[in-house]
N, C-alpha and C. Protein backbone atom coordinates (compact mmCIF):
# COMPACT_ATOMS: atom_id res chain seq x y z
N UNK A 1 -69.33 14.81 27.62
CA UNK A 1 -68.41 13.73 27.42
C UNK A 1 -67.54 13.61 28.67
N UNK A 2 -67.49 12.44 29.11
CA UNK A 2 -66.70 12.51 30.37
C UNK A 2 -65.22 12.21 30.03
N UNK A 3 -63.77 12.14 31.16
CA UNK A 3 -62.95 12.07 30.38
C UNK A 3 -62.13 11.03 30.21
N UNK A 4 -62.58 9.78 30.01
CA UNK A 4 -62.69 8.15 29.75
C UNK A 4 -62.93 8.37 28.32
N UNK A 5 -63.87 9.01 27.74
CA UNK A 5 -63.96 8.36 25.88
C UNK A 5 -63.36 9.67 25.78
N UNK A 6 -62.92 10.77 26.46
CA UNK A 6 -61.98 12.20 25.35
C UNK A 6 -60.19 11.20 25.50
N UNK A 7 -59.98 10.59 26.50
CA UNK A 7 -59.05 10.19 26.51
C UNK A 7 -58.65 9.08 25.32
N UNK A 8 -59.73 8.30 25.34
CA UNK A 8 -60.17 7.10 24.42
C UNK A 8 -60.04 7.95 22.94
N UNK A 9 -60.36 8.94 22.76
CA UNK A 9 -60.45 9.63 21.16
C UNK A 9 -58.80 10.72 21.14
N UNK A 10 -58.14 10.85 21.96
CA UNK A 10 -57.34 11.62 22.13
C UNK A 10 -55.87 10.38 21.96
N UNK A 11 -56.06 9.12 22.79
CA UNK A 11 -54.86 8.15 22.03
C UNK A 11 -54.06 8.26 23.26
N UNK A 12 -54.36 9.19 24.30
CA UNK A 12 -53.66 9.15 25.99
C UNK A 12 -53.79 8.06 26.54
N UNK A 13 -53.08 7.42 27.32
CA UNK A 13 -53.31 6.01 28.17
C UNK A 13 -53.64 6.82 28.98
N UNK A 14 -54.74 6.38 29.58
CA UNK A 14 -55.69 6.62 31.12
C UNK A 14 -54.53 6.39 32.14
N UNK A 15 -54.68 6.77 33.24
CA UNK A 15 -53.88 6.55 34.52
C UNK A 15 -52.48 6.69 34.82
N UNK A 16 -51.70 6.41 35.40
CA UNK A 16 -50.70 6.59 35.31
C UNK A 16 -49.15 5.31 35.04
N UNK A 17 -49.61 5.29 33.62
CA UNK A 17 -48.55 3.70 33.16
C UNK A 17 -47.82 4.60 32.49
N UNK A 18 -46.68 5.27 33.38
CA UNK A 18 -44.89 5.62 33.03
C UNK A 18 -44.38 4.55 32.46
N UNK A 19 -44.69 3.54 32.46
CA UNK A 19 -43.48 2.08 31.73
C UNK A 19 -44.12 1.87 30.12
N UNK A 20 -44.76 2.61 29.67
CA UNK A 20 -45.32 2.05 28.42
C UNK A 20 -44.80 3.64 27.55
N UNK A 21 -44.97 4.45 28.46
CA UNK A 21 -44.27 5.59 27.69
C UNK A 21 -42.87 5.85 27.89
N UNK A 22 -42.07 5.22 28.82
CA UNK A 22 -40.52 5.15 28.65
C UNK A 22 -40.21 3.75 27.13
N UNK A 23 -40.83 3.22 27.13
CA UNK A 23 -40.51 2.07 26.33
C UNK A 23 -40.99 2.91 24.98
N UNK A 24 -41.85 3.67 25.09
CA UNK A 24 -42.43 3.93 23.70
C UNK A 24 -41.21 5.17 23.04
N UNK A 25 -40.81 6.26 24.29
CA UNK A 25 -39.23 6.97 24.08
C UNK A 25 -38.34 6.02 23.65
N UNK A 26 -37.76 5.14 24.48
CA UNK A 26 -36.43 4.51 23.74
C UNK A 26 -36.73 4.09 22.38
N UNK A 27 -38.02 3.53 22.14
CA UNK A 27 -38.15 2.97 20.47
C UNK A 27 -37.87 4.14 19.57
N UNK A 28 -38.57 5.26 20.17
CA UNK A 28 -38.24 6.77 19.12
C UNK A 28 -36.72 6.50 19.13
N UNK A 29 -35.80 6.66 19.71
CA UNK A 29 -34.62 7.14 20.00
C UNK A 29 -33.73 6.03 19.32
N UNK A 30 -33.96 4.96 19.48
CA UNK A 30 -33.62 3.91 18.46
C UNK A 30 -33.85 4.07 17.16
N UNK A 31 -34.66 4.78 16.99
CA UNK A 31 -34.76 4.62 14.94
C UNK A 31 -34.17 6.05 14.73
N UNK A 32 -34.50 6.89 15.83
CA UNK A 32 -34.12 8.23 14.99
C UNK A 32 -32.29 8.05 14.85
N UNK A 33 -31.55 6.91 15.96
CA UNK A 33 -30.22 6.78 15.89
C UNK A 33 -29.87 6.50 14.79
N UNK A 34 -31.17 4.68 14.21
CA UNK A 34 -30.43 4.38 13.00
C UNK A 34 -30.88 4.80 11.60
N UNK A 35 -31.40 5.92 12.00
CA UNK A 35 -31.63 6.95 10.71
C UNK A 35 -30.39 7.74 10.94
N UNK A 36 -29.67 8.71 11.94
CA UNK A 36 -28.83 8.96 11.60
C UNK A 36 -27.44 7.89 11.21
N UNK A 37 -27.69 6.65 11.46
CA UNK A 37 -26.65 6.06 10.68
C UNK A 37 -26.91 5.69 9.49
N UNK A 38 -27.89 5.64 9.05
CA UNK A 38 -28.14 5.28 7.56
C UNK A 38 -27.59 6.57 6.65
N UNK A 39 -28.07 7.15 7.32
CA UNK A 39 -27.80 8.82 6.61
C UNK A 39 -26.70 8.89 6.88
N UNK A 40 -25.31 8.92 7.63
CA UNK A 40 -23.79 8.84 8.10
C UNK A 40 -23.52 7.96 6.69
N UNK A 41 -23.71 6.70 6.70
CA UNK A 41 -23.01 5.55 6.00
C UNK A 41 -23.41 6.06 4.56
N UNK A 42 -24.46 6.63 4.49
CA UNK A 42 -25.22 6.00 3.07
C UNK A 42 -25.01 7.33 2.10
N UNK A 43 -24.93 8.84 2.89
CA UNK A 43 -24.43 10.28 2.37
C UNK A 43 -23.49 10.59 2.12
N UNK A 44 -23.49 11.27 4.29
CA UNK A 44 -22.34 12.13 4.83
C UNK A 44 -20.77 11.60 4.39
N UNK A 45 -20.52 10.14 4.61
CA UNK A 45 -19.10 9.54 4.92
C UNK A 45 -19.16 9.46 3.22
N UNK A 46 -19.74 8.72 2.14
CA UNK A 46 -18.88 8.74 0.63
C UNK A 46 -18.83 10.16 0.05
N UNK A 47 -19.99 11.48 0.72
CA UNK A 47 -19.42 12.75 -0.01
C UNK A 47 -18.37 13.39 0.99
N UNK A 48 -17.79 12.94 2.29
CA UNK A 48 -16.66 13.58 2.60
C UNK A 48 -15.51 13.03 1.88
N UNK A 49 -15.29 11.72 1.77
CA UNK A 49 -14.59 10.43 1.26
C UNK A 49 -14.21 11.27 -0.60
N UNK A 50 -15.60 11.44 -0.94
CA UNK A 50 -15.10 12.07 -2.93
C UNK A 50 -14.47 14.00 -2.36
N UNK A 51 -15.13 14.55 -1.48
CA UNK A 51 -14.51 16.00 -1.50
C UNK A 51 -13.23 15.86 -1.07
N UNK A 52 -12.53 14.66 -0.04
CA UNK A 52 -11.03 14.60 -0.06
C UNK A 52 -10.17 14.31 -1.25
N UNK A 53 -10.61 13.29 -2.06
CA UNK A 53 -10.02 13.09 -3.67
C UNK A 53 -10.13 13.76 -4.14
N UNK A 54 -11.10 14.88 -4.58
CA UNK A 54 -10.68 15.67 -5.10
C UNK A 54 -10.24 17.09 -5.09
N UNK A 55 -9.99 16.89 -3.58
CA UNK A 55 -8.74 17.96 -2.92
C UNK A 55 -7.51 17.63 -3.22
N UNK A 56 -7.22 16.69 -2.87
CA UNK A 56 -6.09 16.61 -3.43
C UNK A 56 -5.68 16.11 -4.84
N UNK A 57 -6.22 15.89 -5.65
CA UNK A 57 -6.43 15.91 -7.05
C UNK A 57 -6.08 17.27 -7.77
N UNK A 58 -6.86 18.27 -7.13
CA UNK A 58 -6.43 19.50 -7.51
C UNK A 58 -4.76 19.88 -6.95
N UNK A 59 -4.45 19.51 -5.87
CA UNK A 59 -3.33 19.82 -5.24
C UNK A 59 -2.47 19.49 -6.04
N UNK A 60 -2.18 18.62 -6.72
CA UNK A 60 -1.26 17.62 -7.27
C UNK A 60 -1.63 17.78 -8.73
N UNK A 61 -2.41 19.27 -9.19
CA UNK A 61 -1.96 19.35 -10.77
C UNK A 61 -0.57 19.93 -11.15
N UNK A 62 0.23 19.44 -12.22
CA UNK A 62 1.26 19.84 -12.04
C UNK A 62 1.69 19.97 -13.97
N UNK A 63 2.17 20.68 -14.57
CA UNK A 63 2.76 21.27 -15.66
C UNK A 63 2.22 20.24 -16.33
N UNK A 64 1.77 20.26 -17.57
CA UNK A 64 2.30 19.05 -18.89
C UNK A 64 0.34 17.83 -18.41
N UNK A 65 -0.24 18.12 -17.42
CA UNK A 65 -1.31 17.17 -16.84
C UNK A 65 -2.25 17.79 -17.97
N UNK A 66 -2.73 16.55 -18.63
CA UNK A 66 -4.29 17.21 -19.48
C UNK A 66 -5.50 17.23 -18.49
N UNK A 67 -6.15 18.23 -18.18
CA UNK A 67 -7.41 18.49 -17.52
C UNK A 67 -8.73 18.60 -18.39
N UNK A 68 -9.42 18.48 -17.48
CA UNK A 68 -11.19 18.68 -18.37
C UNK A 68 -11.52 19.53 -17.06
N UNK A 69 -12.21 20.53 -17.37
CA UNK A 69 -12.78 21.63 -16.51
C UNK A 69 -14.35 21.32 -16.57
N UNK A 70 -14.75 22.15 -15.36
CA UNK A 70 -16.48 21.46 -15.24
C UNK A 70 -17.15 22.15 -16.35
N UNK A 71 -16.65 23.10 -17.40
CA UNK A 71 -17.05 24.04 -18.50
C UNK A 71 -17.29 22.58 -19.64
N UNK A 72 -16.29 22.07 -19.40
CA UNK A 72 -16.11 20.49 -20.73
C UNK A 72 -14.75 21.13 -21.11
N UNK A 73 -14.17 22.13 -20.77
CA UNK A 73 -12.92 22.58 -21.52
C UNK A 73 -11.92 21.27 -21.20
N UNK A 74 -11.33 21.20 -22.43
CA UNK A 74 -10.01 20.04 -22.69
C UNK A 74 -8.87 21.07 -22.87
N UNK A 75 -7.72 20.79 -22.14
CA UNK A 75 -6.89 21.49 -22.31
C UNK A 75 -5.38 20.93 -21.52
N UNK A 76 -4.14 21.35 -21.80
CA UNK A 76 -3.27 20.76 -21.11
C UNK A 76 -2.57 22.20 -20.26
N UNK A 77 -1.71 21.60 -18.84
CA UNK A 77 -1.81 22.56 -18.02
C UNK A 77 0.16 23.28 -18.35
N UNK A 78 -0.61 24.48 -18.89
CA UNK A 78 1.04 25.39 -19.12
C UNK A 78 1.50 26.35 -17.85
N UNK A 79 1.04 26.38 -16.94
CA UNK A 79 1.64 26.96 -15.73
C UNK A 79 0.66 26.67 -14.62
N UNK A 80 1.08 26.49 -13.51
CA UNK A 80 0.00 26.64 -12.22
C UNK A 80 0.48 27.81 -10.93
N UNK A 81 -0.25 28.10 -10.97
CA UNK A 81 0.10 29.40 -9.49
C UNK A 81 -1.07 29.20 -8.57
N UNK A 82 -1.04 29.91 -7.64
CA UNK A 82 -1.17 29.50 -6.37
C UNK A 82 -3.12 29.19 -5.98
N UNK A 83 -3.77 30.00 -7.21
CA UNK A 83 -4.92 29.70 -6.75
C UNK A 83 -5.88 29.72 -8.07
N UNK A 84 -4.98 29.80 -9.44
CA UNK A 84 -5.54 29.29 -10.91
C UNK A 84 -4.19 28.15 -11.59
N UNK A 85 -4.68 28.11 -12.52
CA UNK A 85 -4.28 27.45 -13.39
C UNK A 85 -4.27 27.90 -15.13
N UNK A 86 -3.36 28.15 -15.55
CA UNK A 86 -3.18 28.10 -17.18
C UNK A 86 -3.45 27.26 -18.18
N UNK A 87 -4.66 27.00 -18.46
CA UNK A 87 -4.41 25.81 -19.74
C UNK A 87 -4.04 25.94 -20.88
N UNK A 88 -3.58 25.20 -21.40
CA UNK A 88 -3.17 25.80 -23.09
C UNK A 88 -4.48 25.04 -24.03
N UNK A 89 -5.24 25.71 -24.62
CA UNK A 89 -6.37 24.83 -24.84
C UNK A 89 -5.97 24.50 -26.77
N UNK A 90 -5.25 25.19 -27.14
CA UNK A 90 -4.72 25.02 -28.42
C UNK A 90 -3.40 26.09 -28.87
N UNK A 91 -2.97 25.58 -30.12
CA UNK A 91 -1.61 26.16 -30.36
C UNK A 91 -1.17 27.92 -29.96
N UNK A 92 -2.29 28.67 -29.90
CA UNK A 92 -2.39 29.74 -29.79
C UNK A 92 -3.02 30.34 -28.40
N UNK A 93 -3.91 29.47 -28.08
CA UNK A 93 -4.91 29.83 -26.95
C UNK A 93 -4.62 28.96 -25.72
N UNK A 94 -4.57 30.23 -24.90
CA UNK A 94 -4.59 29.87 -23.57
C UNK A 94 -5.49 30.78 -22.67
N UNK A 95 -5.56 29.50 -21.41
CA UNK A 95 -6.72 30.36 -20.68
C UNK A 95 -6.31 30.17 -19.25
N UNK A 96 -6.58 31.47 -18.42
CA UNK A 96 -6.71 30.95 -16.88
C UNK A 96 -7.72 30.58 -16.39
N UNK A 97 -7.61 29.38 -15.37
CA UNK A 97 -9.32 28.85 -14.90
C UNK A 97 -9.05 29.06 -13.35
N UNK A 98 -10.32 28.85 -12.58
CA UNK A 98 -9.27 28.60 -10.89
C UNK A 98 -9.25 27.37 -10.86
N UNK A 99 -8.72 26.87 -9.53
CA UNK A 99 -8.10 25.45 -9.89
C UNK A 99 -9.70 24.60 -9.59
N UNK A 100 -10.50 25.31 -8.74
CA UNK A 100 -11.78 24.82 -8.32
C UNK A 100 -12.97 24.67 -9.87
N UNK A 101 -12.08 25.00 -10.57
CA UNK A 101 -13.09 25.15 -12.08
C UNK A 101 -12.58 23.30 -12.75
N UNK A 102 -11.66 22.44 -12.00
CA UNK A 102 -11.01 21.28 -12.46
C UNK A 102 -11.94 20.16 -12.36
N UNK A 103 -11.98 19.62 -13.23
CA UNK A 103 -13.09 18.57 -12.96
C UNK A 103 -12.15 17.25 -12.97
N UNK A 104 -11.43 16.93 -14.02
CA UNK A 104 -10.75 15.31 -13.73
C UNK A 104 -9.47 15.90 -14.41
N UNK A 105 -8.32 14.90 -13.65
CA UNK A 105 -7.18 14.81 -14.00
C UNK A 105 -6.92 14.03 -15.24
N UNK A 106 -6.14 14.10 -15.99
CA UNK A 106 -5.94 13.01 -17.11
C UNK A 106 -4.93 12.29 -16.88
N UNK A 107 -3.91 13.17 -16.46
CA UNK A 107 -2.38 12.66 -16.48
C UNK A 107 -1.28 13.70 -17.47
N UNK A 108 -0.41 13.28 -17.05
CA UNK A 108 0.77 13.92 -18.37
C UNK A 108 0.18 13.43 -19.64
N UNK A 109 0.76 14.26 -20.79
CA UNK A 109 0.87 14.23 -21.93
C UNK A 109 2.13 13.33 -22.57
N UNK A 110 1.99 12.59 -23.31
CA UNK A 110 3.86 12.60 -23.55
C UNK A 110 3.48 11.89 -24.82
N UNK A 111 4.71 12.04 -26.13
CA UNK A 111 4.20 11.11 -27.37
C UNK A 111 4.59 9.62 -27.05
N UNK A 112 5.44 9.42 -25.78
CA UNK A 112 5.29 7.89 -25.32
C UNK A 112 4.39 7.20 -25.11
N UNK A 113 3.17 7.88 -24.27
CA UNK A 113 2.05 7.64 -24.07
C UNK A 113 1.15 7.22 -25.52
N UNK A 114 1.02 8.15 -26.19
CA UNK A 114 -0.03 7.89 -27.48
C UNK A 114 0.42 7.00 -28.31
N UNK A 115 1.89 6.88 -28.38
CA UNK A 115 2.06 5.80 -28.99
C UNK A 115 2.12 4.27 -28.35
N UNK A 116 2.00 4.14 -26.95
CA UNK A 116 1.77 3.03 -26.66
C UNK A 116 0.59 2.39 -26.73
N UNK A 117 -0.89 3.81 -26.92
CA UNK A 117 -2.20 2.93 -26.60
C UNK A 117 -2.34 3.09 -28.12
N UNK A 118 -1.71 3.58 -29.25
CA UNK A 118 -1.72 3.04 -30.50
C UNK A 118 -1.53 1.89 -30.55
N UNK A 119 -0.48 0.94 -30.49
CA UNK A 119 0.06 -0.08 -30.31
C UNK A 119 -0.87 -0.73 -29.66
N UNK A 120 -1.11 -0.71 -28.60
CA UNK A 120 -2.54 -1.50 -27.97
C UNK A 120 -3.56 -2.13 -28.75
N UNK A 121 -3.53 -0.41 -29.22
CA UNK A 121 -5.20 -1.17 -30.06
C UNK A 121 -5.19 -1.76 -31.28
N UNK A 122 -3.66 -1.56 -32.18
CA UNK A 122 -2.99 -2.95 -33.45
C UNK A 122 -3.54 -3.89 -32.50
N UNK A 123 -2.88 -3.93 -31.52
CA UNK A 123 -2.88 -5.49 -31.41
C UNK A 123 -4.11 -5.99 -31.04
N UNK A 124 -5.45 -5.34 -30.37
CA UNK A 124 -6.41 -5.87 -30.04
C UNK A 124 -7.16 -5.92 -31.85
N UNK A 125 -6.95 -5.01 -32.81
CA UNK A 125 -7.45 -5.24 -34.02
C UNK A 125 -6.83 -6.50 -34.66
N UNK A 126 -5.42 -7.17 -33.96
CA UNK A 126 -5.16 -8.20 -34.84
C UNK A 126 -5.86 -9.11 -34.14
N UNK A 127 -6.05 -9.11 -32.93
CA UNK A 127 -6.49 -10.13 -32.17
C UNK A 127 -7.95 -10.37 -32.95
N UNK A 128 -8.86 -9.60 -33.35
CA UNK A 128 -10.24 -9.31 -33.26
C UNK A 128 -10.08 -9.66 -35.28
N UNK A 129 -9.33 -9.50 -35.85
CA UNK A 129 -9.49 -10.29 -37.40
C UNK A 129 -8.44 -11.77 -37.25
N UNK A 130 -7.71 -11.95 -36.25
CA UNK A 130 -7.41 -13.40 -36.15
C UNK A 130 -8.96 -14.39 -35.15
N UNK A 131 -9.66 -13.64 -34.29
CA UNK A 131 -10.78 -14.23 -33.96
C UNK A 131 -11.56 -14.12 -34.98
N UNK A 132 -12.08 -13.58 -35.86
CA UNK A 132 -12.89 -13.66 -37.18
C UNK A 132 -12.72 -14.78 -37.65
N UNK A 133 -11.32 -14.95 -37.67
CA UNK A 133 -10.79 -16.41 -39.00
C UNK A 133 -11.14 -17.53 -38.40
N UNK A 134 -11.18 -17.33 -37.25
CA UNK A 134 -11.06 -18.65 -36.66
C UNK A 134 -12.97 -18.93 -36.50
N UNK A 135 -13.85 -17.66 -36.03
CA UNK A 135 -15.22 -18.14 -36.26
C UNK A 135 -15.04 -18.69 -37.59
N UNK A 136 -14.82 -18.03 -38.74
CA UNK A 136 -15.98 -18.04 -40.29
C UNK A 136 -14.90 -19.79 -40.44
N UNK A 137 -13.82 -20.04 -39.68
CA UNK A 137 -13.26 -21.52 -40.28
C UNK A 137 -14.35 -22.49 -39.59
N UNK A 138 -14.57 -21.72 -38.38
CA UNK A 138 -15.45 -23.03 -37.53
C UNK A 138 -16.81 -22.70 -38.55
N UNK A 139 -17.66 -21.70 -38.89
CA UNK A 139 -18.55 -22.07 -39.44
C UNK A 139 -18.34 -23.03 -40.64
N UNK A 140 -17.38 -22.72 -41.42
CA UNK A 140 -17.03 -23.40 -42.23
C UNK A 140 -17.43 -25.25 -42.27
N UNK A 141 -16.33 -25.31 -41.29
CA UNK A 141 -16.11 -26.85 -40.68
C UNK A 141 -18.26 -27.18 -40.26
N UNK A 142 -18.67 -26.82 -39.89
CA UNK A 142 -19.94 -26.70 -39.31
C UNK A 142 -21.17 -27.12 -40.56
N UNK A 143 -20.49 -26.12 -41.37
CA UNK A 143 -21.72 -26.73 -42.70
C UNK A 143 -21.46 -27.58 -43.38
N UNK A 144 -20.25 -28.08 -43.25
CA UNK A 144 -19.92 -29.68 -44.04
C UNK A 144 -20.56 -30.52 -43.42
C-alpha cells in the first residue's frame, strides 16, 4: 500500500495544508468554550446561587423559628449555640441537631400568626359558599 490510500484510510490531509488544521483547532476551542458556558450558566452559577441561601438561612436561625430538618423532623427552635441547634420537637422532647441537619426555615411561631391564616381561610370559605349561590342561582335562572 503506498502512502496516498494509508493516508486516504487514516483521515490525514496529504501535504502540508496548516490552514485547514488551525481552522479545524479554533472550531474545537469554540465549542469546548461554549460547553463550558452552558455548564457555568446552566449548573455551576444556580448551585453556588442555592448553597449561598442556604448559608445564610442557617445563619439567621434564631429562638421561637419552626424548622424541618433533612430527617422530616418538625420542630421549633429552643436554643441555638454555635454549631447545633435545640429543637423542641414536643411538650417534653427535645433534641440537638447540627445546624447543617436544617432543611427550611418556617419562621417564628406566634398565636398571632395562626390566628390570622385562620381568619384567612373563613373568609376564602365564605367567599367559596357565596360563589356556590351565585352558580346554583345562575343555573337556576338557566333552566327557566
Amino acid at each position: 500500500m503506498d502512502n496516498f490510500s494509508l493516508a486516504l484510510l487514516m483521515g490525514i490531509p496529504s501535504g502540508g495544508s496548516s490552514s485547514s488544521s488551525g481552522g479545524s483547532m479554533t472550531t474545537s476551542l469554540v465549542t469546548f468554550a461554549l460547553v463550558i458556558g452552558i455548564f457555568y450558566f446552566l449548573i455551576i452559577r444556580p448551585q453556588n446561587k442555592k448553597q449561598k441561601e442556604t448559608k445564610n438561612m442557617i445563619a439567621a436561625v434564631k429562638k421561637n423559628d419552626k424548622i424541618i430538618t433533612i430527617g422530616g423532623i418538625r420542630g421549633t427552635v429552643h436554643s441555638v449555640k454555635e454549631e447545633t441547634v435545640v429543637i423542641k420537637v414536643d411538650d417534653d422532647c427535645k433534641l440537638e441537631i447540627n445546624k447543617s441537619a436544617i432543611s427550611t426555615v418556617l419562621g417564628p411561631e406566634s398565636k398571632k400568626d395562626v390566628k390570622e391564616v385562620k381568619e384567612v381561610k373563613d373568609v376564602k370559605v365564605k367567599k367559596d359558599k357565596k360563589d356556590s349561590k351565585e352558580i346554583i342561582e345562575e343555573e337556576e335562572v338557566e333552566k327557566k
